[in-house]
C-alpha atoms as a PDB file:
ATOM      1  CA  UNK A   1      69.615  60.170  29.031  1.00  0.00           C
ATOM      2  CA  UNK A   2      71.399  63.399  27.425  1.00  0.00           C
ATOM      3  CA  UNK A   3      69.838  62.400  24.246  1.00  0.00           C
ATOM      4  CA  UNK A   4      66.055  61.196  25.150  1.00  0.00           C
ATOM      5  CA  UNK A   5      63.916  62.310  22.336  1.00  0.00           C
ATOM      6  CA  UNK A   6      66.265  62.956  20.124  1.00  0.00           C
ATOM      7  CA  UNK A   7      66.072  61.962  16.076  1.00  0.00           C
ATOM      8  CA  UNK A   8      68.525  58.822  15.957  1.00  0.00           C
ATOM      9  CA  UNK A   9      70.797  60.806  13.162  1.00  0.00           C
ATOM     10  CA  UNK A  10      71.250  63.512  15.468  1.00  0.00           C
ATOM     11  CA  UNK A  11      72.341  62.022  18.378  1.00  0.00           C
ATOM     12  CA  UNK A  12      74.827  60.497  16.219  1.00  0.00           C
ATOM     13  CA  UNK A  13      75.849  63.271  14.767  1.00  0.00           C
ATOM     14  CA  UNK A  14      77.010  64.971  17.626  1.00  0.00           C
ATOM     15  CA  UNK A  15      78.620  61.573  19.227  1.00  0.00           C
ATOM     16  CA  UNK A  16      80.689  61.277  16.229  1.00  0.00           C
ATOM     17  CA  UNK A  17      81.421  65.037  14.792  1.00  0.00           C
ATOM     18  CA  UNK A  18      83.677  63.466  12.397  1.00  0.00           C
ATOM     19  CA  UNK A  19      81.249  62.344  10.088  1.00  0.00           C
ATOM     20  CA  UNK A  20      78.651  64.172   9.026  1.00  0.00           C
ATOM     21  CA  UNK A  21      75.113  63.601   9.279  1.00  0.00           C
ATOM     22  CA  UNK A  22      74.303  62.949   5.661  1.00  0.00           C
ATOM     23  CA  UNK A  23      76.904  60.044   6.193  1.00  0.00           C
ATOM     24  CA  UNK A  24      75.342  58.606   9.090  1.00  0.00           C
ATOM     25  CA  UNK A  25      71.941  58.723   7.682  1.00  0.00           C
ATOM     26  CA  UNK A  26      73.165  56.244   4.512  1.00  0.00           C
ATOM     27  CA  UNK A  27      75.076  54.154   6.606  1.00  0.00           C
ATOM     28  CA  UNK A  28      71.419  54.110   9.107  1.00  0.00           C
ATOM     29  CA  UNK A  29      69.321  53.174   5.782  1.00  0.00           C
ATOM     30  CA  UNK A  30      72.151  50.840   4.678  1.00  0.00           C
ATOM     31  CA  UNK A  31      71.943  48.627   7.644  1.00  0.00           C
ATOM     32  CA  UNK A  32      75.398  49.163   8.772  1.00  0.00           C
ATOM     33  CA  UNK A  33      74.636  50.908  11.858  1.00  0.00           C
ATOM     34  CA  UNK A  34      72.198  49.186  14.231  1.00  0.00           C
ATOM     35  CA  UNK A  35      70.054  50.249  17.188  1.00  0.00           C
ATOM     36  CA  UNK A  36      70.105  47.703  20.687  1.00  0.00           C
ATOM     37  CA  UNK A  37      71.089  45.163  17.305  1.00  0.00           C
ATOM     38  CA  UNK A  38      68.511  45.608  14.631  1.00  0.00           C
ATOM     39  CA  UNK A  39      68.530  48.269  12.071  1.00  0.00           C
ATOM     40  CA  UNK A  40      66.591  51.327  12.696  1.00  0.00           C
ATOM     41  CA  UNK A  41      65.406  54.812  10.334  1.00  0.00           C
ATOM     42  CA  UNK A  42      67.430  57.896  10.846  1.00  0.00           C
ATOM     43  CA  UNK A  43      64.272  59.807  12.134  1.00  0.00           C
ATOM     44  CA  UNK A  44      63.944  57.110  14.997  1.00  0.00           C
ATOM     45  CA  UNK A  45      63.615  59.157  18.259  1.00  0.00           C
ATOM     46  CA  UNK A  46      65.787  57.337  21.019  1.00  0.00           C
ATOM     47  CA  UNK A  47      64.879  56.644  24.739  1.00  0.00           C
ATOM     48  CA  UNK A  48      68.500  56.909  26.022  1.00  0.00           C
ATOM     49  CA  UNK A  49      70.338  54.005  27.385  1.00  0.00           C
ATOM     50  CA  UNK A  50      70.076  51.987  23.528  1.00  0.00           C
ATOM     51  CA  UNK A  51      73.161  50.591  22.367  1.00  0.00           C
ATOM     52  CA  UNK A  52      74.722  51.559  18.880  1.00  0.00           C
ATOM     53  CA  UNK A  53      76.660  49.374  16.637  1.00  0.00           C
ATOM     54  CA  UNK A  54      78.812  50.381  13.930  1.00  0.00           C
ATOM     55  CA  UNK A  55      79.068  47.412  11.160  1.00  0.00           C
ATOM     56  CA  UNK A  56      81.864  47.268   8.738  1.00  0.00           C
ATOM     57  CA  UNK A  57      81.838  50.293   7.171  1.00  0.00           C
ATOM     58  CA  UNK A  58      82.791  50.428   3.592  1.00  0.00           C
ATOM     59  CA  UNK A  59      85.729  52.093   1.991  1.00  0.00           C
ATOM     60  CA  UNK A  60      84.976  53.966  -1.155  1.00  0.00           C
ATOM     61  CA  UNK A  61      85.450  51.682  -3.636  1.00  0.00           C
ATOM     62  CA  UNK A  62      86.261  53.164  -7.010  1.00  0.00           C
ATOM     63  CA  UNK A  63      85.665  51.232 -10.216  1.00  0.00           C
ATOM     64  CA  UNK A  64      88.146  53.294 -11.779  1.00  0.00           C
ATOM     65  CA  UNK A  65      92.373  52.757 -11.042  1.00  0.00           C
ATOM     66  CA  UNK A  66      94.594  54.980  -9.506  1.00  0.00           C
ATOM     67  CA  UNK A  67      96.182  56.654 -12.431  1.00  0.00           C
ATOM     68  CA  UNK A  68      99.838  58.660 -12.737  1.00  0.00           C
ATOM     69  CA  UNK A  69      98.328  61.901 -14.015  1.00  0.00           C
ATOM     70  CA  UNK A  70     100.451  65.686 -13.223  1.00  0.00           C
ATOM     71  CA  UNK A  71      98.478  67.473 -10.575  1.00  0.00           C
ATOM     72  CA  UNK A  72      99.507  71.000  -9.874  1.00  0.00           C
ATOM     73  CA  UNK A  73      99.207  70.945  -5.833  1.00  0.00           C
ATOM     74  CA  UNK A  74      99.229  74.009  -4.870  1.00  0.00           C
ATOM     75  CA  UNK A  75      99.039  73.185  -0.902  1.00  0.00           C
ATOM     76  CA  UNK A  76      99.411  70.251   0.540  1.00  0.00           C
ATOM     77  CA  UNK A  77      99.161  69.200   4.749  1.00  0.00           C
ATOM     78  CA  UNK A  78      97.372  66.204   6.242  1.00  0.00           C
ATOM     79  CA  UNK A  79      94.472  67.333   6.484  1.00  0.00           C
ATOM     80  CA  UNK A  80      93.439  69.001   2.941  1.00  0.00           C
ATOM     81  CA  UNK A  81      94.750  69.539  -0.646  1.00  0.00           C
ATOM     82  CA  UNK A  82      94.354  72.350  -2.924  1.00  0.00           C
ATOM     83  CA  UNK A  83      94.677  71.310  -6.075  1.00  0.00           C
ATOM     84  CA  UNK A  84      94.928  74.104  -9.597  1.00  0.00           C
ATOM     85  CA  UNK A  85      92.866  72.251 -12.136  1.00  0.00           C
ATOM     86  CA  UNK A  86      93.240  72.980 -15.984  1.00  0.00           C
ATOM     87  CA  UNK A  87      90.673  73.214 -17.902  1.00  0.00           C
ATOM     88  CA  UNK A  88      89.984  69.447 -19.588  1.00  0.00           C
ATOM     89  CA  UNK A  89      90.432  67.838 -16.978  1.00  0.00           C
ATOM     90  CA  UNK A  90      86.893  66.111 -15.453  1.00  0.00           C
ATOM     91  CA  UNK A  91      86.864  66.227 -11.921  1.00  0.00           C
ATOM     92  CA  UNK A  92      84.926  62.620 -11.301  1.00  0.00           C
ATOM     93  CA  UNK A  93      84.547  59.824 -13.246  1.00  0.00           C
ATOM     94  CA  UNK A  94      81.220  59.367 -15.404  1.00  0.00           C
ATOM     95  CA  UNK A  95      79.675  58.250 -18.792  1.00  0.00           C
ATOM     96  CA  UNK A  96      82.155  59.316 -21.042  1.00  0.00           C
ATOM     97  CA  UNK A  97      84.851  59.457 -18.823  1.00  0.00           C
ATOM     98  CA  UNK A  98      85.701  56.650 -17.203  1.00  0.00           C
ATOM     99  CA  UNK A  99      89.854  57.323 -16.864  1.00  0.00           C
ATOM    100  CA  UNK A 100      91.884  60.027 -16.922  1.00  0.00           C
ATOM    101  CA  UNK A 101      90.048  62.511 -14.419  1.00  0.00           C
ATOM    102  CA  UNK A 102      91.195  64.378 -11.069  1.00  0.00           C
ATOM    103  CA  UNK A 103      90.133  61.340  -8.767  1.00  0.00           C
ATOM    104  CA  UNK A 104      92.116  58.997 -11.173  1.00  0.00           C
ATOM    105  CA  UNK A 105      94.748  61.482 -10.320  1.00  0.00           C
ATOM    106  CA  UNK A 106      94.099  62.134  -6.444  1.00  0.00           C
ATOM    107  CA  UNK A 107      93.721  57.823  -6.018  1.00  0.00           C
ATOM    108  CA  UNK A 108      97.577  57.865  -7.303  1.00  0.00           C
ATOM    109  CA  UNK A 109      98.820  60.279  -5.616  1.00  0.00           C
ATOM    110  CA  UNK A 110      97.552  59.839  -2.317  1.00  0.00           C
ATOM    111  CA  UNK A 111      96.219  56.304  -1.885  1.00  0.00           C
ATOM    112  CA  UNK A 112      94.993  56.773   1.331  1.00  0.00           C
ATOM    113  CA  UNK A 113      91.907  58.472  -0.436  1.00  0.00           C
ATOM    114  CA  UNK A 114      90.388  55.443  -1.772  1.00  0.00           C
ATOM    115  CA  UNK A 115      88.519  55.086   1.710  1.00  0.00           C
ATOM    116  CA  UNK A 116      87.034  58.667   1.680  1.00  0.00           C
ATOM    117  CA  UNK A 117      83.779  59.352   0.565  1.00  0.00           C
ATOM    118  CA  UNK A 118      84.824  60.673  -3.417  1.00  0.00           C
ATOM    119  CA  UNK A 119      88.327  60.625  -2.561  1.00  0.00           C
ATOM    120  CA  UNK A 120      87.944  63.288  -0.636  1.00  0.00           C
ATOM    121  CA  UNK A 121      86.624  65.655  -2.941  1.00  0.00           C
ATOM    122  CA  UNK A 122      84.497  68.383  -1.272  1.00  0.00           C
ATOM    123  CA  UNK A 123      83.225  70.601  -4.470  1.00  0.00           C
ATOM    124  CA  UNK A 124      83.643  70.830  -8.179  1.00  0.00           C
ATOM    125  CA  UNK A 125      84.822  72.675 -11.501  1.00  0.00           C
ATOM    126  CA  UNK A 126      83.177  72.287 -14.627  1.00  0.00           C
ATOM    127  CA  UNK A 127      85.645  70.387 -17.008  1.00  0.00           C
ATOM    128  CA  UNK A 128      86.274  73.102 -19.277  1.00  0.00           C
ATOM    129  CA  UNK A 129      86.858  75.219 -15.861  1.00  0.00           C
ATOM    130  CA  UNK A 130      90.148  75.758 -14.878  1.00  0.00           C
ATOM    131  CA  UNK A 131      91.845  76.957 -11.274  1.00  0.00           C
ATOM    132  CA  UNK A 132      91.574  76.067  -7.352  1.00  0.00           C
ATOM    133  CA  UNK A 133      89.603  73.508  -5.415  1.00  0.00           C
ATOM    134  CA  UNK A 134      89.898  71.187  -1.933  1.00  0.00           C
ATOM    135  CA  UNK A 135      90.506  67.984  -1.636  1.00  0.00           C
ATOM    136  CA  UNK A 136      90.263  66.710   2.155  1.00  0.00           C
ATOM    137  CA  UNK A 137      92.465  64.004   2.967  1.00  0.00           C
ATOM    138  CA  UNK A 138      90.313  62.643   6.620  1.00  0.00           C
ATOM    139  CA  UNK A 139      87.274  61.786   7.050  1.00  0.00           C
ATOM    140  CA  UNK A 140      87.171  65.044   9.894  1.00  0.00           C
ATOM    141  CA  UNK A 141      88.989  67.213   7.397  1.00  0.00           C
ATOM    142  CA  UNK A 142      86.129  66.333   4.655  1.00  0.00           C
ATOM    143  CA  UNK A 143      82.965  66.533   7.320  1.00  0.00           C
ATOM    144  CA  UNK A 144      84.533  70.178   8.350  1.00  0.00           C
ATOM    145  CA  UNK A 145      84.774  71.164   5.133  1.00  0.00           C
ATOM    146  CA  UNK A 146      81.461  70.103   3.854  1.00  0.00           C
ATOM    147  CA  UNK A 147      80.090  72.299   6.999  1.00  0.00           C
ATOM    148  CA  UNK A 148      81.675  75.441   5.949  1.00  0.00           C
ATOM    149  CA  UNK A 149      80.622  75.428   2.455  1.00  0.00           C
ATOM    150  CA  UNK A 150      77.100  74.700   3.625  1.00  0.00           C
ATOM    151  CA  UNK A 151      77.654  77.820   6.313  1.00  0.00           C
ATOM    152  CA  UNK A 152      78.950  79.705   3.357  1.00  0.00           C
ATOM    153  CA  UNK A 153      81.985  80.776   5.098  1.00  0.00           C
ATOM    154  CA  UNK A 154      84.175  79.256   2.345  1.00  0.00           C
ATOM    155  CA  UNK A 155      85.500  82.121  -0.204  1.00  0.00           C
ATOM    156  CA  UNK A 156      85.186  81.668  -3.623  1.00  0.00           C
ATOM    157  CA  UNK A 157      86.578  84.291  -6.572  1.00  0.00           C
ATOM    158  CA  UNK A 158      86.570  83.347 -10.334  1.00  0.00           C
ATOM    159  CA  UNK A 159      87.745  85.321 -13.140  1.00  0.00           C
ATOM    160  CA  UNK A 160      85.167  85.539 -16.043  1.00  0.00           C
ATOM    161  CA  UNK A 161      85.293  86.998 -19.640  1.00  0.00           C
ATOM    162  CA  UNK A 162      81.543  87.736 -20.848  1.00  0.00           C
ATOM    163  CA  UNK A 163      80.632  89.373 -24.001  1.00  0.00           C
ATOM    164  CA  UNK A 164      79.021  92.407 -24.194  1.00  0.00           C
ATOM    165  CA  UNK A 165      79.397  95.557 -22.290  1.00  0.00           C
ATOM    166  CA  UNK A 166      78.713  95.195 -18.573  1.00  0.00           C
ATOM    167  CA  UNK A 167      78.300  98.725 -17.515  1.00  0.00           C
ATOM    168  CA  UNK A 168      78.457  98.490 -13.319  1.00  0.00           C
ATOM    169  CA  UNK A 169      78.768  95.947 -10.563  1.00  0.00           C
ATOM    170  CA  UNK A 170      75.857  93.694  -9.792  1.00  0.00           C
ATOM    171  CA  UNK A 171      74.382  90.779  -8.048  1.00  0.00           C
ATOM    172  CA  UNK A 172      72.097  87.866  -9.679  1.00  0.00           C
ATOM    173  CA  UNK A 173      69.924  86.241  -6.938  1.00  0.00           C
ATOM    174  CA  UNK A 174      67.993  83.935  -9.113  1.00  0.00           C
ATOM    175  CA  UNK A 175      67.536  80.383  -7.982  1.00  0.00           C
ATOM    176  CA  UNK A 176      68.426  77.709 -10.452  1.00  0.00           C
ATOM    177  CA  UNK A 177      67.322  73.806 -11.085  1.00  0.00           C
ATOM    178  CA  UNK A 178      67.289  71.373 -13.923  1.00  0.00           C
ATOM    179  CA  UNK A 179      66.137  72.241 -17.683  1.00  0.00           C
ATOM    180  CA  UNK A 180      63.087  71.133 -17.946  1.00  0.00           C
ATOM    181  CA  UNK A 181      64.106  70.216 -21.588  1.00  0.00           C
ATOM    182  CA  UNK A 182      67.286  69.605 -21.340  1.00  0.00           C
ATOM    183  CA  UNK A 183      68.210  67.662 -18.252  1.00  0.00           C
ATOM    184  CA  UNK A 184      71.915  67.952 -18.458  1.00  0.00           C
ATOM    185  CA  UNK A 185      71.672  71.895 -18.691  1.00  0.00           C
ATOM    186  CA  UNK A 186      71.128  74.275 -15.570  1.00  0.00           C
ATOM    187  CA  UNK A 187      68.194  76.882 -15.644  1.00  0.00           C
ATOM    188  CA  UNK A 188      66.566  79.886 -14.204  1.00  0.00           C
ATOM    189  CA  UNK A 189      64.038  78.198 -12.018  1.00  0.00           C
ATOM    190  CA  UNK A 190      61.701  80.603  -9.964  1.00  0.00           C
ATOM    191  CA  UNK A 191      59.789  77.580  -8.863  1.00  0.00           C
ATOM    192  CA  UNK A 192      61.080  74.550  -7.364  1.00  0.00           C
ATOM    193  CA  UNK A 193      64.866  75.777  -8.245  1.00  0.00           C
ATOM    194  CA  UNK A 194      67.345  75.893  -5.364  1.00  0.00           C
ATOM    195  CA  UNK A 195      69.006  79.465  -4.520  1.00  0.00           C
ATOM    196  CA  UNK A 196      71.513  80.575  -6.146  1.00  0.00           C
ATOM    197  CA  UNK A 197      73.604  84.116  -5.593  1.00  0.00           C
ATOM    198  CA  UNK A 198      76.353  85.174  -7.641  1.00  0.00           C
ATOM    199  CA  UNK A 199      78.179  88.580  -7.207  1.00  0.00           C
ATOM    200  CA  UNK A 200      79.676  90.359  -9.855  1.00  0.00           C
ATOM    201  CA  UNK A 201      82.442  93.447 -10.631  1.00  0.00           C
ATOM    202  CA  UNK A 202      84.170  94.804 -13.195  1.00  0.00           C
ATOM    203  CA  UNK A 203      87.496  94.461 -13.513  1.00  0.00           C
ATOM    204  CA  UNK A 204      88.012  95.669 -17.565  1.00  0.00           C
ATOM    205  CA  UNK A 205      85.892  96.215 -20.446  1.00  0.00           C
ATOM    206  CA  UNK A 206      86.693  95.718 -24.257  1.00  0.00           C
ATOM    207  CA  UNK A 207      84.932  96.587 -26.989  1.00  0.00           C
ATOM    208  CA  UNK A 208      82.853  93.599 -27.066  1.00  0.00           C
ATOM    209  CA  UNK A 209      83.551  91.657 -23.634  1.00  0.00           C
ATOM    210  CA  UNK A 210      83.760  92.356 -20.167  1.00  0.00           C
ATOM    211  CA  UNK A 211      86.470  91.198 -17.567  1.00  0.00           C
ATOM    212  CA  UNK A 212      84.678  90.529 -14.309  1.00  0.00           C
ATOM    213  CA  UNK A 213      85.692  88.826 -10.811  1.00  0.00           C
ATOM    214  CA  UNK A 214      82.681  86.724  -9.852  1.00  0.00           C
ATOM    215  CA  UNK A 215      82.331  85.622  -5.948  1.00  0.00           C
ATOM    216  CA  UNK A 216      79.964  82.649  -5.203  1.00  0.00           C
ATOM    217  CA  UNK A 217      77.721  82.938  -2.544  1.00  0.00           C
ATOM    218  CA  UNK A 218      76.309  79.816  -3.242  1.00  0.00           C
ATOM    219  CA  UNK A 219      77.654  76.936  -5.239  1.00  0.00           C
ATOM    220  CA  UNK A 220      75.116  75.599  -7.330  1.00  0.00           C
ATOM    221  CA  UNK A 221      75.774  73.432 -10.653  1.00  0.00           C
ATOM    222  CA  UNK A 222      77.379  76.075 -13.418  1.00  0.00           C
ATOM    223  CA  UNK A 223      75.597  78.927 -11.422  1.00  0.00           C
ATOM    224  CA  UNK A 224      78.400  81.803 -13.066  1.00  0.00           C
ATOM    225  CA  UNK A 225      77.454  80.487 -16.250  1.00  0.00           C
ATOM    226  CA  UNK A 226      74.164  80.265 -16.118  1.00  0.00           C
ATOM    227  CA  UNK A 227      73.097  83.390 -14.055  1.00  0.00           C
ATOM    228  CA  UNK A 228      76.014  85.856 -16.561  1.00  0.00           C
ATOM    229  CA  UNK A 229      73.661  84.567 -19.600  1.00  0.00           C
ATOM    230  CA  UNK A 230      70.283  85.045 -17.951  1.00  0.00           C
ATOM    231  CA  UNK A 231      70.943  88.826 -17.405  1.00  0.00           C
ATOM    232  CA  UNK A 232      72.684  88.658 -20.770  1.00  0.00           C
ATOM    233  CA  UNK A 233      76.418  88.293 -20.534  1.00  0.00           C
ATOM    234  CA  UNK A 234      76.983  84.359 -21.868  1.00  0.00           C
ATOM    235  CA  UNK A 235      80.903  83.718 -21.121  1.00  0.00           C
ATOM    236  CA  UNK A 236      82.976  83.463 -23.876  1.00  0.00           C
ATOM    237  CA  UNK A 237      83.509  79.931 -25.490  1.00  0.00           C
ATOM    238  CA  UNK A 238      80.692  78.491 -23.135  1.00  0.00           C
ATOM    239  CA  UNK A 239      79.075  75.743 -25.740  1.00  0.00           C
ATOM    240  CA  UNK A 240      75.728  75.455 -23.348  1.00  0.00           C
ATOM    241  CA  UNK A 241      74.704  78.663 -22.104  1.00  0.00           C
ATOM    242  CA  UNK A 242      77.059  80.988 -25.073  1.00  0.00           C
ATOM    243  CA  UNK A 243      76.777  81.980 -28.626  1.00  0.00           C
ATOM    244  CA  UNK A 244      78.264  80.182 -30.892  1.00  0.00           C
ATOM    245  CA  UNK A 245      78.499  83.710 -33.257  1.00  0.00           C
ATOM    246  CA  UNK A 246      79.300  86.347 -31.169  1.00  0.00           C
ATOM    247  CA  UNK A 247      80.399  88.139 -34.132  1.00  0.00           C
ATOM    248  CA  UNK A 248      83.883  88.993 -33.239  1.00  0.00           C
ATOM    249  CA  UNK A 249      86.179  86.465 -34.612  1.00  0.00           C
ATOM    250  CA  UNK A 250      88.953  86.514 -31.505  1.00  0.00           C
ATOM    251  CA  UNK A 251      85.992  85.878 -28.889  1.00  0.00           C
ATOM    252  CA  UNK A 252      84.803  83.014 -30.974  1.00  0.00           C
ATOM    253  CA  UNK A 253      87.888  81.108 -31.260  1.00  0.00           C
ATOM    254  CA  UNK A 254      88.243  80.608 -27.976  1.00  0.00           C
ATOM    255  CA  UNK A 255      87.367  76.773 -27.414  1.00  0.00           C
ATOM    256  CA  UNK A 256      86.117  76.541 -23.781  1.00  0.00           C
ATOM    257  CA  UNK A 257      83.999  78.828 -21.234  1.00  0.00           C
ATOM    258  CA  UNK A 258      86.511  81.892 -19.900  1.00  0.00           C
ATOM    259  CA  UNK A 259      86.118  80.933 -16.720  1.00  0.00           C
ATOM    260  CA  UNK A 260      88.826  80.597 -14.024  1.00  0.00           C
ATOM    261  CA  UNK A 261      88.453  79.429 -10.330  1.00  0.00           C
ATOM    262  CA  UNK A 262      91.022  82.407  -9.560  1.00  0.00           C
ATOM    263  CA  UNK A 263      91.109  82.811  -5.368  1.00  0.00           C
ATOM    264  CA  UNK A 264      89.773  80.425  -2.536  1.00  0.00           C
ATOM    265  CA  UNK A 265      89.648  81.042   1.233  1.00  0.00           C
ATOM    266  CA  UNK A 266      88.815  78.736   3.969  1.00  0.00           C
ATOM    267  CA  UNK A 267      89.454  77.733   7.706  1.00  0.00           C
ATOM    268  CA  UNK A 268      91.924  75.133   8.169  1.00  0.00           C
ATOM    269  CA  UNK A 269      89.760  71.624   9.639  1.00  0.00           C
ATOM    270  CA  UNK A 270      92.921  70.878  12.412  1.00  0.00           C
ATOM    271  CA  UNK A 271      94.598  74.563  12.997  1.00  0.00           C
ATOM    272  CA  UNK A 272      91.165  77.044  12.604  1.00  0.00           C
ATOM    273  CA  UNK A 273      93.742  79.685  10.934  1.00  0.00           C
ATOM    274  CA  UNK A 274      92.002  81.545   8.031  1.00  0.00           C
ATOM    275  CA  UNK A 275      94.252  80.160   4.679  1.00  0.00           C
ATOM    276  CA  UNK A 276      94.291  81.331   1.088  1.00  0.00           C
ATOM    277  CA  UNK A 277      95.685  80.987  -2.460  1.00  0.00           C
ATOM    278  CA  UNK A 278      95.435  82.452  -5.549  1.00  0.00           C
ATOM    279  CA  UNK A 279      96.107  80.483  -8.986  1.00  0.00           C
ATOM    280  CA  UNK A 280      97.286  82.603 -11.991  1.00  0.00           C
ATOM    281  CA  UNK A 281      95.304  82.729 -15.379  1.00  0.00           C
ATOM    282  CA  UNK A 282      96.241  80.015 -17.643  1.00  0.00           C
ATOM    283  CA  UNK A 283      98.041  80.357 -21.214  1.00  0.00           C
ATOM    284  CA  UNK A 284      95.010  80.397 -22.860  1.00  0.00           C
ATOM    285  CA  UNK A 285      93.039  82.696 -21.005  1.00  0.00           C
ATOM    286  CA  UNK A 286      95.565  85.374 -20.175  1.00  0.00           C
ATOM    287  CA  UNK A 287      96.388  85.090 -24.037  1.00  0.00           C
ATOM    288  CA  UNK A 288      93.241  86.242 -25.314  1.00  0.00           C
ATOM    289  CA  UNK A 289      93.041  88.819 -22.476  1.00  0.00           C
ATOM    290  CA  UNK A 290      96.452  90.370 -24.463  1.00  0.00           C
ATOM    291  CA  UNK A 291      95.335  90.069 -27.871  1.00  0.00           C
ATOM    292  CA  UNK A 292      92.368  92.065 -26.899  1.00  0.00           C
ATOM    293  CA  UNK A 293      94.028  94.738 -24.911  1.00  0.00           C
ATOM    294  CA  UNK A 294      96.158  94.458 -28.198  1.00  0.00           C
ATOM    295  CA  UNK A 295      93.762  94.970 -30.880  1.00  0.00           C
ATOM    296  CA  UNK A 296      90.360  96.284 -29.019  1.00  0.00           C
ATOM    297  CA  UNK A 297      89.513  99.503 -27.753  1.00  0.00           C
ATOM    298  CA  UNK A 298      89.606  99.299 -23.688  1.00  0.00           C
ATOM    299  CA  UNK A 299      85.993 101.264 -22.155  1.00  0.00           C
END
C-alpha cells in the first residue's frame, strides 16, 4: 500500500529509477504497460495491490544505417561517451539529412545504442557548432543524465567570438520560444517563451569583436546565439541571428557561427565522481583568433 494515491507514472517512476518518467508516461499512453491487464493514463491514481505489466518494449529503431564515420571520443567507459564534434557535422538525422550525422556515427560504433532512446544522445550542438557533448550508453546512464541537466548541475562552457565591443561581464536572462515568423528560428519571447539564462565574460577584445566564455545555465535551442544578438553582439559567421556585412572583411569570411562547446562537467551515472574535459579550438576558429591578434588592435 506504499503507493495508495499515488499518480500511476510516479509510482513507476520510483519502482524503476532507471527510466525516467517521461519514458514511462509514452510507454503508459502507448499501451505497452498495463494496469491489473488493461491499459491505463499516466495520471491514474493507484489503490495499491494492482498488478503492472511491462509489454514488449521497443528498441529504438532508426530508419537510418549505422554508418563508419571518424568520431573524436574524447572519453569513453560503459556507461557514457563524450564525444568532440566538428562543426558540419548534424547531430540527428532530419529533412535534409538523412545520412552522414553523429547517430549514423554513434549506431557504428557502438551498436548496442540502437536500443536507447536517440542512441543515447542526451543534448545537442547546432551543426555549424563544434566541441563536447554526452552520449549515454544505458538506459540508467541516459535517465541519470537527463536528471542532472534538468537539475542544472551539468557544466557547460563555450567559447564565442561576437562582433562589436563588449565592454564588461554580463548575464542575459531572457526567456526564448519559437519565431513567430519564422518557425525554424529561436526568439526573445517574454510571453509564452521558456527560460533561458546565459552567462557571459570577457576573455579578449579586438577592434571589432569580442572573445567571450559563455556558461549555460539553461540549455535552450541556440540560446548563446540568440540571447549575444538580442543585447547586440550576433556571433561571427552565424547566418540566422548575424550580419551578413559586418564590415570587416576577416570577420565576414568566416563561414559558420564562432561558437565552440569548449569545457563540460558532470557526475559520473555509476561512480558519482565529479568528471571533466576540455576540447581545444578547432583550425578554423583558433585561425581567425591569430589573424586578428595579427592584424587588429587588441582593447
Amino acid at each position: 500500500m506504499r503507493y495508495a494515491g499515488t499518480r500511476l507514472d510516479a509510482a513507476l517512476a520510483q519502482l524503476y529509477p532507471e527510466h525516467s518518467r517521461s519514458r514511462l508516461q509514452a510507454w503508459l499512453r502507448d499501451g505497452l504497460i498495463t494496469l491489473d491487464g488493461a491499459p491505463a493514463d499516466p495520471k491514474h491514481k493507484v489503490m495499491g495491490g494492482e498488478c503492472v505489466a511491462f509489454g514488449v518494449l521497443p528498441a529504438s529503431t532508426f530508419a537510418h544505417a549505422a554508418e563508419d564515420i571518424a568520431l573524436h571520443v574524447v572519453f569513453e567507459d560503459s556507461a557514457l561517451m563524450v564525444i568532440d564534434k566538428p562543426a558540419g557535422l548534424v547531430v540527428h538525422p532530419g529533412n535534409g539529412n538523412a545520412s552522414g550525422t553523429l547517430m549514423n556515427a554513434l549506431l557504428h560504433h557502438a551498436p548496442q545504442l540502437a536500443d536507447i532512446p536517440r542512441a543515447g544522445i542526451v543534448h545537442r550542438l547546432d551543426k555549424d557548432t563544434s566541441g563536447l557533448l554526452v552520449v549515454a550508453k544505458t538506459l540508467p546512464a541516459q535517465t541519470d543524465l537527463v536528471r542532472q541537466l534538468q537539475a542544472r548541475s551539468v557544466k557547460r562552457h563555450y567559447l564565442a567570438l561576437a562582433l562589436g565591443n563588449v565592454a564588461r561581464d554580463g548575464t542575459v536572462d531572457a526567456p526564448l520560444g519559437r519565431h513567430p515568423v519564422h518557425r525554424t528560428r529561436m526568439a526573445v519571447a517574454r510571453v509564452g517563451g521558456r527560460e533561458a539564462r546565459t552567462h557571459y565574460s570577457v576573455r579578449e577584445g579586438f577592434a571589432r569583436a569580442t572573445l567571450l566564455e559563455c556558461r549555460l545555465e539553461t540549455g535552450r535551442t541556440h540560446q548563446i546565439r540568440v540571447h549575444m544578438a538580442s543585447i547586440g553582439y550576433p556571433l561571427v559567421g552565424d547566418p540566422v541571428y548575424g550580419k551578413t556585412c559586418s564590415g570587416d572583411a576577416l570577420l565576414d569570411a568566416f563561414s559558420r557561427q564562432a561558437l565552440h562547446a569548449w569545457q563540460l562537467a558532470l557526475i559520473h551515472p555509476l561512480t558519482h565522481a565529479e568528471m571533466g574535459w576540455e576540447a581545444p579550438l578547432p583550425a578554423d576558429f583558433s585561425a581567425l583568433l591569430d589573424e586578428l591578434r595579427r592584424t587588429q588592435v587588441v582593447r
